[in-house]
Protein backbone atom coordinates (compact mmCIF):
# COMPACT_ATOMS: atom_id res chain seq x y z
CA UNK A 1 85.73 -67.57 102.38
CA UNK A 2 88.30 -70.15 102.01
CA UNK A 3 89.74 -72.05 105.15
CA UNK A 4 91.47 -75.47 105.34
CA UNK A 5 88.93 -77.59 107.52
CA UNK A 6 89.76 -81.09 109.09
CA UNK A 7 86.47 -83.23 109.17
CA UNK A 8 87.86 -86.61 110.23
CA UNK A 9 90.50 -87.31 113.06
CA UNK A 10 93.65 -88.80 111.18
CA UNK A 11 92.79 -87.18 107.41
CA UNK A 12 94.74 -84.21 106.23
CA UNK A 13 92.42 -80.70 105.82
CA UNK A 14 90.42 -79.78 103.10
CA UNK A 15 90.24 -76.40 101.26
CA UNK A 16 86.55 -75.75 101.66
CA UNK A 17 84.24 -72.79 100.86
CA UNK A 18 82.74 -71.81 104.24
CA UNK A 19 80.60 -69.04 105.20
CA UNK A 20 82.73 -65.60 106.45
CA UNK A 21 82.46 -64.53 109.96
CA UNK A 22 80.35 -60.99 110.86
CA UNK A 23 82.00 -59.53 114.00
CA UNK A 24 79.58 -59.28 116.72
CA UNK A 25 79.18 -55.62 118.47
CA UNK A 26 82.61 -56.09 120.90
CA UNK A 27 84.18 -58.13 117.69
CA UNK A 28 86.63 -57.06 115.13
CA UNK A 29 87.07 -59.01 111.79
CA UNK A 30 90.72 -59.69 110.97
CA UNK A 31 91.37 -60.50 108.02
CA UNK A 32 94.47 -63.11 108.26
CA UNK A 33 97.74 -62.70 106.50
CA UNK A 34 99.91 -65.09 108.08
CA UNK A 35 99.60 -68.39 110.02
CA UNK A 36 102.23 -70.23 110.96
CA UNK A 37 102.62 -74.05 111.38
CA UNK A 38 102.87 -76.01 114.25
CA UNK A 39 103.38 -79.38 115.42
CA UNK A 40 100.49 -79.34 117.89
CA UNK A 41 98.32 -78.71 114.25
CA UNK A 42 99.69 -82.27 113.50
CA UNK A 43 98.30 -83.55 117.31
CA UNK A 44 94.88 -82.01 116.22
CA UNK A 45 94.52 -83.39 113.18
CA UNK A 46 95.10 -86.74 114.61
CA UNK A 47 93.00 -86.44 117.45
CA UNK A 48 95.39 -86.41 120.22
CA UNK A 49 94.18 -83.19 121.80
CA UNK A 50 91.36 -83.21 123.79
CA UNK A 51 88.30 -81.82 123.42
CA UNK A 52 88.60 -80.56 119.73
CA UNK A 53 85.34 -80.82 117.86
CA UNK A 54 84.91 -81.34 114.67
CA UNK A 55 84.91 -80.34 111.98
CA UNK A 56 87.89 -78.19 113.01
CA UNK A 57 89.76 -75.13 111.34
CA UNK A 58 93.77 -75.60 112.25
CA UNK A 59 95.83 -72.76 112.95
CA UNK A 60 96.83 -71.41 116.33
CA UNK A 61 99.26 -68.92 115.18
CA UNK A 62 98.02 -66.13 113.53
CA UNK A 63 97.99 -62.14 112.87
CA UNK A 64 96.22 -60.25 110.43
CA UNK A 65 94.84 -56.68 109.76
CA UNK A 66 91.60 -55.27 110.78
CA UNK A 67 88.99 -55.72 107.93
CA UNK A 68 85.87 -54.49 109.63
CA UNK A 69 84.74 -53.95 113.22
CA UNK A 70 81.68 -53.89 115.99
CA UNK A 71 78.99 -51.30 116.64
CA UNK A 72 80.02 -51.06 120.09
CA UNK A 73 84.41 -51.40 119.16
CA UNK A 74 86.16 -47.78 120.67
CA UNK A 75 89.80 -48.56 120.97
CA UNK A 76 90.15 -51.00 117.10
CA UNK A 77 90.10 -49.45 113.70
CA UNK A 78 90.24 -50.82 110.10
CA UNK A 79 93.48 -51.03 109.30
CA UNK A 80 95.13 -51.70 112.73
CA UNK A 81 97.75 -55.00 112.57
CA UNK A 82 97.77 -57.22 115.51
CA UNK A 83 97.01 -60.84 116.54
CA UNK A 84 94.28 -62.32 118.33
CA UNK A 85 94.97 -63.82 121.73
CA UNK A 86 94.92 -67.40 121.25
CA UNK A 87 92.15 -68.39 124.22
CA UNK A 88 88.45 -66.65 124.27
CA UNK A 89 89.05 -66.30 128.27
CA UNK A 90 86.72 -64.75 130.57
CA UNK A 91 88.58 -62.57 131.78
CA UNK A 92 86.99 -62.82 135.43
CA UNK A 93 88.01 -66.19 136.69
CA UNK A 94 90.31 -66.96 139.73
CA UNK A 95 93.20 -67.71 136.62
CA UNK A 96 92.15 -64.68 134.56
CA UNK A 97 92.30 -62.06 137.60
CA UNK A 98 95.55 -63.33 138.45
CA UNK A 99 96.96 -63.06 134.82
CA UNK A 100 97.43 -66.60 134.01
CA UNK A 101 94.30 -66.72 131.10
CA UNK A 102 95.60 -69.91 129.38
CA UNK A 103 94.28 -71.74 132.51
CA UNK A 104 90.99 -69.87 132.37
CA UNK A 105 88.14 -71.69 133.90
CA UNK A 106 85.56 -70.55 131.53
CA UNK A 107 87.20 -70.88 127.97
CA UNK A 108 85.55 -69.72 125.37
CA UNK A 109 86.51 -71.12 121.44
CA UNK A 110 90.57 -71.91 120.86
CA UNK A 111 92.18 -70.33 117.93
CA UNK A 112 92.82 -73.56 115.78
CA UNK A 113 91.34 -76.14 118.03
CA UNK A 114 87.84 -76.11 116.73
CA UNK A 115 85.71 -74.11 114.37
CA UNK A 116 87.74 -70.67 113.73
CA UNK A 117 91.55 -70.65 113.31
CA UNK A 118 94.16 -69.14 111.21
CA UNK A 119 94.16 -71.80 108.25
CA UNK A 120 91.49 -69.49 106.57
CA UNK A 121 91.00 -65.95 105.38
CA UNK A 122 89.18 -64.14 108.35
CA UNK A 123 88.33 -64.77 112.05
CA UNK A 124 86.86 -62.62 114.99
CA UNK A 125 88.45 -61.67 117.81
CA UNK A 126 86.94 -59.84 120.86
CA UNK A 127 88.26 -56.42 120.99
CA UNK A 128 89.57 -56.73 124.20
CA UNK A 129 91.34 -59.94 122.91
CA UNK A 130 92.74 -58.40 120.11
CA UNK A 131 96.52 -57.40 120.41
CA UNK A 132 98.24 -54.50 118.41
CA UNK A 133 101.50 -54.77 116.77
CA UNK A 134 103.77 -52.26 115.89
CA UNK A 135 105.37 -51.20 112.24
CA UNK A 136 108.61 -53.00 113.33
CA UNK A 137 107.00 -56.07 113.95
CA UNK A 138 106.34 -58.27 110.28
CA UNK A 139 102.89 -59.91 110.18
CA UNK A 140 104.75 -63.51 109.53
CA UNK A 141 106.61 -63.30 112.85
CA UNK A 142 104.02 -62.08 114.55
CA UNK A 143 102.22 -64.73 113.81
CA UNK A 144 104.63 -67.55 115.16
CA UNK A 145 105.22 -65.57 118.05
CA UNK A 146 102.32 -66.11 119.50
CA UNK A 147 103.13 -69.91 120.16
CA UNK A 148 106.60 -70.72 119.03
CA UNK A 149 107.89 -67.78 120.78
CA UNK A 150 105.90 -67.38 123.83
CA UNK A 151 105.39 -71.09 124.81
CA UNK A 152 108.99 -70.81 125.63
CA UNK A 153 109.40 -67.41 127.29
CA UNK A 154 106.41 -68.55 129.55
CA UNK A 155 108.30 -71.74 130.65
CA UNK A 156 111.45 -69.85 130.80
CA UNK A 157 110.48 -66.61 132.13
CA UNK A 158 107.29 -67.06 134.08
CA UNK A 159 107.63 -70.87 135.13
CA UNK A 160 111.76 -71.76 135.93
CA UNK A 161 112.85 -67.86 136.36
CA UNK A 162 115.53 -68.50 134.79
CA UNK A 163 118.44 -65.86 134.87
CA UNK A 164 121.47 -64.14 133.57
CA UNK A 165 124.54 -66.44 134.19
CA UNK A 166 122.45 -70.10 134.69
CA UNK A 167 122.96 -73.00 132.57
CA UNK A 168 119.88 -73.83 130.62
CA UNK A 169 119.57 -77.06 128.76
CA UNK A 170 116.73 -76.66 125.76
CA UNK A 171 115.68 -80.86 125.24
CA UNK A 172 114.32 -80.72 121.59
CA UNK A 173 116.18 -77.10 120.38
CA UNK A 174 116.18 -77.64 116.63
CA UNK A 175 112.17 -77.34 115.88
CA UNK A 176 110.45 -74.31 115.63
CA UNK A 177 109.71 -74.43 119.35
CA UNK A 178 113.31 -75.01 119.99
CA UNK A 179 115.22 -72.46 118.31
CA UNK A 180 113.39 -69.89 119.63
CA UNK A 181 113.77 -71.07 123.48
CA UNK A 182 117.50 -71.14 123.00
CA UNK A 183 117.12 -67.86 121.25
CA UNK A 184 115.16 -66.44 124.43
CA UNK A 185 117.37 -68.44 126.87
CA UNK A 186 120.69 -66.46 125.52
CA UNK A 187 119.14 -63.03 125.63
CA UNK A 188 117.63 -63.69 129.13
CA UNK A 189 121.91 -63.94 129.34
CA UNK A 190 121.78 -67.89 130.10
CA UNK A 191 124.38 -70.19 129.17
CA UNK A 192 122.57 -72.53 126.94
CA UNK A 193 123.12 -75.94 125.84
CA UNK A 194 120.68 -76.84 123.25
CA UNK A 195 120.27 -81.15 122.86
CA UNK A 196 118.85 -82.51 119.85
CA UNK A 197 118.51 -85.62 117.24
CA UNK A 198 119.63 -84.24 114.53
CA UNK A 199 122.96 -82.89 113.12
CA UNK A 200 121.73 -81.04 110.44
CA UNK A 201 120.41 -78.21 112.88
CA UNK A 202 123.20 -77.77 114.75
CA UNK A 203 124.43 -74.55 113.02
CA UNK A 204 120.83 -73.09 113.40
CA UNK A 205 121.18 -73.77 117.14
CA UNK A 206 124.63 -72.39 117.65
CA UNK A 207 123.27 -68.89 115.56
CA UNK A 208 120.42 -68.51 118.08
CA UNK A 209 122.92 -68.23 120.87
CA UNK A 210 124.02 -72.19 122.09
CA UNK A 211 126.80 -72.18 123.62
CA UNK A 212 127.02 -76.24 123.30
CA UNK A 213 125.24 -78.81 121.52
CA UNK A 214 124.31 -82.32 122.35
CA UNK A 215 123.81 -84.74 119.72
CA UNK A 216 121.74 -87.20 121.52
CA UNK A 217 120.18 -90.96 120.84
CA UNK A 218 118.68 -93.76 122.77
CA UNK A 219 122.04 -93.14 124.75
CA UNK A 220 120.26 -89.77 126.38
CA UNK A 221 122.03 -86.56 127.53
CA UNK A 222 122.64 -86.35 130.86
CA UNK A 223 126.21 -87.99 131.51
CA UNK A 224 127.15 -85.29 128.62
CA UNK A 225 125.59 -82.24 130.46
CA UNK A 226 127.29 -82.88 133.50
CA UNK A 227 130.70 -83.41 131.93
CA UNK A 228 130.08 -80.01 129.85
CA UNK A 229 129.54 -78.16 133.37
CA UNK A 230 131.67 -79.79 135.60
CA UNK A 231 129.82 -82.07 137.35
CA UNK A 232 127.40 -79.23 138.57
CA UNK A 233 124.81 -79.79 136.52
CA UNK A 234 121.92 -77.36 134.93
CA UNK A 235 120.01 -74.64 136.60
CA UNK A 236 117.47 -75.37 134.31
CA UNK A 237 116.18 -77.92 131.99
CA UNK A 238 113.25 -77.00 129.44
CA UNK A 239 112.18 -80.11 127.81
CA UNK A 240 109.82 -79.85 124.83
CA UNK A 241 110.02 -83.51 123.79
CA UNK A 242 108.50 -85.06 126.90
CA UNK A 243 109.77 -88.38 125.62
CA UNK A 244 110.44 -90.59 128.92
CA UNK A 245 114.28 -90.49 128.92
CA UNK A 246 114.14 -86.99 128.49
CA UNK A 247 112.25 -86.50 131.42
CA UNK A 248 114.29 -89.12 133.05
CA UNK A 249 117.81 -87.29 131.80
CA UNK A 250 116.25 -83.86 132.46
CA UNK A 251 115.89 -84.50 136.45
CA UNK A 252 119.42 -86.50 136.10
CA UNK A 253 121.48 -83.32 135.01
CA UNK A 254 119.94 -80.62 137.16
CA UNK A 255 122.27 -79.25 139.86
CA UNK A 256 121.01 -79.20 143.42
CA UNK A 257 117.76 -76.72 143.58
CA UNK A 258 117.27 -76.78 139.77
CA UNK A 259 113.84 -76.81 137.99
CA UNK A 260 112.35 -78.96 135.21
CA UNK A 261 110.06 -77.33 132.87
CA UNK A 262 108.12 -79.44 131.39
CA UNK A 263 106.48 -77.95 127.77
CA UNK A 264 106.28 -80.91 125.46
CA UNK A 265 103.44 -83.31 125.63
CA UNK A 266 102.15 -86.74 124.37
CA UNK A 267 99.40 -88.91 124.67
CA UNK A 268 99.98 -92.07 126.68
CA UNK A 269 103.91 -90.63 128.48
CA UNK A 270 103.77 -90.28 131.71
CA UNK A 271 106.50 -88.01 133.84
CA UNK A 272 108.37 -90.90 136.53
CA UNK A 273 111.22 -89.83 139.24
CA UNK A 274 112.39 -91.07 142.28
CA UNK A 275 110.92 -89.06 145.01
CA UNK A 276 113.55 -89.16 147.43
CA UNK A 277 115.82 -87.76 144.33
CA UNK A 278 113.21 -84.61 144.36
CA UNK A 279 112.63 -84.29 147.88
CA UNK A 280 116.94 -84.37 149.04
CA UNK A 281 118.03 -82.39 145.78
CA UNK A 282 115.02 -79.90 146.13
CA UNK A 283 114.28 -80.60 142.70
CA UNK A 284 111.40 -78.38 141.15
CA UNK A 285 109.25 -79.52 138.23
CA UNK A 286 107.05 -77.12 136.53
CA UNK A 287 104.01 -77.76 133.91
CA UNK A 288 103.85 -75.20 131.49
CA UNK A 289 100.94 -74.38 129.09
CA UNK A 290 101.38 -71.81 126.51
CA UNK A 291 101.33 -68.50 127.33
CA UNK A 292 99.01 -65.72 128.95
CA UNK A 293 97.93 -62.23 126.83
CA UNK A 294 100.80 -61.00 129.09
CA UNK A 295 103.34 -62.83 127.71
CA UNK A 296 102.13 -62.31 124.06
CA UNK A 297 102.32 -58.59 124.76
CA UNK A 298 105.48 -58.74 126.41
CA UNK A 299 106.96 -61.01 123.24
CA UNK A 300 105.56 -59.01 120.99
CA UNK A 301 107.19 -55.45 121.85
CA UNK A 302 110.76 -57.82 122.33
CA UNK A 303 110.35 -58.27 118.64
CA UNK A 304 109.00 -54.48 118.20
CA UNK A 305 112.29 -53.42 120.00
CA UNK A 306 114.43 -56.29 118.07
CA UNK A 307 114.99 -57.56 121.15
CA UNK A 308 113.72 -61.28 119.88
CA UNK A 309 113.70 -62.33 116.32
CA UNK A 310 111.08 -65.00 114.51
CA UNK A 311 112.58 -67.33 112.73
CA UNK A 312 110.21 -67.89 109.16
CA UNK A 313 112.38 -70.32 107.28
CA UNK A 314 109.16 -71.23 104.43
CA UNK A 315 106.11 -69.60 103.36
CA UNK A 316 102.92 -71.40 101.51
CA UNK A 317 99.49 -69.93 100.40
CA UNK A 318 97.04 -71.81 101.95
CA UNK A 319 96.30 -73.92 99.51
CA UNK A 320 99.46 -75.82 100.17
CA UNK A 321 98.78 -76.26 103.91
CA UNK A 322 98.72 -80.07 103.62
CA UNK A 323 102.29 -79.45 102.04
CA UNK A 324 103.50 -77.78 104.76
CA UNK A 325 101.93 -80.04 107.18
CA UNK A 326 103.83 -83.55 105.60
CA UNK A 327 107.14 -81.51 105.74
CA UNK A 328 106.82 -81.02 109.03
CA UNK A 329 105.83 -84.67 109.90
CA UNK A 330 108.86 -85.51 107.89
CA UNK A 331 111.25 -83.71 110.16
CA UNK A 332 112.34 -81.80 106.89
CA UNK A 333 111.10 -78.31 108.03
CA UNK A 334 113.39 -76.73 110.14
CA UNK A 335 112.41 -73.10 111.86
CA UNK A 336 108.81 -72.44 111.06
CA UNK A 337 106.62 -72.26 107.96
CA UNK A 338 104.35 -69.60 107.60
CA UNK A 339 100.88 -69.90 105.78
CA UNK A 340 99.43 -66.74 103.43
CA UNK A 341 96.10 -67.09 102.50
């Protein structure tokens, strides 16, 4: 089969002719029909995720169909559409028991982060990994809901409860990530002010439900968050930039009691506050990774029920991955791309 394969930290993939996966007994084969883009594939590439070997297959977000399936598979038939959970977890860990399987203690192979991922034309899945979706649900935004979609329901949801009637403040809302935590952040019934660099996705971030938008520079965001509510400040801030004056502006603007979810991540930033500013406004600050398979079911049957709505703005084959890959660098895509091999 084909599969895009990076073999040196720092070098775009290669389309290379590896040997197709056989599904083990409890495995099912999907054969992949969508895989969407992400900036953490551009951290991978470049090394700046730890513990990736090499040589590595990119692509985290994925669904396909069922092409073949295990000796010992009951509940998974050729044919079914779904999307593997993104983490081989144990399942039996102090994390996995308690339902939160992207800490899992025991990790098995990542989706994208090492030899199998959804730059290529089949993976296996564990059956009991292996997530249906329904007829409502198209395979493209399946796909990018399984990181661009739940990464932000997790931190919104799971991580800063965040509720009907709240101001939320989404730090980086115009990439992929972005739009669609403003998008959950309005349906949860939040009102959202979405703070970005750049102008041209403004109208994109008022159309996923914004109420106002920051324009932001070097200047940061908080003075302009606290004159847009009063001098209250935010409920909630989810910041997927992780840039050090966005953490710093994040704490800045929270109201009294309000939480900081922190989503974004990179190498060599480190998160600084004034305690005493914590400890006397009872400041919460949350980590959040991902997502567990709860979330991803729970996202999923949103979209099912067009509760929540994927936003695919470009589609490649797969040959054009490293395409799709430079755009994003770029900051020219906007939404997400979606890969068809």
């Amino acid at each position: 089969m084909q599969a895009m394969v990076v073999t040196e930290f720092g070098h775009q993939p290669e389309i290379q002719e590896i040997e197709q996966p056989e599904p083990s007994p409890d495995e099912v084969l999907i054969r992949v029909e969508a895989a969407g883009v992400c900036r953490t594939d551009l951290k991978i590439r470049d090394g700046h995720v730890p513990d990736v070997p090499l040589p590595c297959i990119l692509g985290h977000e994925l669904a396909g169909t069922v092409a073949a399936v295990g000796s010992a598979v009951a509940a998974v038939t050729p044919g079914d559409r779904g999307v593997p959970y993104g983490y081989v977890s144990c399942g039996k860990c102090i994390y996995c028991v308690d339902g939160r399987t992207s800490l899992c203690a025991d990790l098995g192979i990542r989706y994208g982060f090492g030899p199998a991922g959804g730059y290529s034309e089949y993976v296996v899945v564990p059956e009991r990994l292996f997530i249906p979706i329904g007829a409502n649900t198209p395979m493209d935004g399946a796909a990018v809901a399984t990181c661009s979609m739940v990464t932000p329901y997790r931190a919104l949801v799971r991580r800063a409860k965040a509720r009907a009637g709240e101001t939320v403040v989404v730090v980086g809302a115009g990439g992929g990530v972005g739009l669609h935590a403003v998008q959950v952040a309005a349906r949860i019934g939040a009102r959202v002010i979405a703070v970005d660099t750049d102008s041209r996705r403004e109208e994109l971030m008022r159309a996923q439900g914004a109420a106002e938008v920051v324009l932001t520079d070097a200047d940061g965001f908080a003075d302009a968050v606290i004159d847009i509510t009063g001098g209250r400040g935010a409920a909630v801030v989810v910041d997927l930039v992780a840039a050090e004056q966005s953490m710093k502006d994040g704490v800045a603007c929270l109201e009294v009691g309000g939480r900081l979810a922190l989503v974004g991540y990179r190498p060599g930033v480190d998160f600084h506050a004034v305690v005493p500013d914590l400890v006397f406004r009872e400041i919460e600050v949350y980590g959040s990774h991902w997502a567990s398979i709860i979330d991803v079911r729970e996202v999923l049957a949103m979209i099912e029920q067009g509760l929540l709505e994927p936003l695919v703005m470009r589609t490649y084959p797969l040959a054009k991955a490293v395409q799709a890959l430079e755009e994003l660098e770029s900051g020219e895509t906007i939404g997400r791309t979606v890969l068809t091999p």
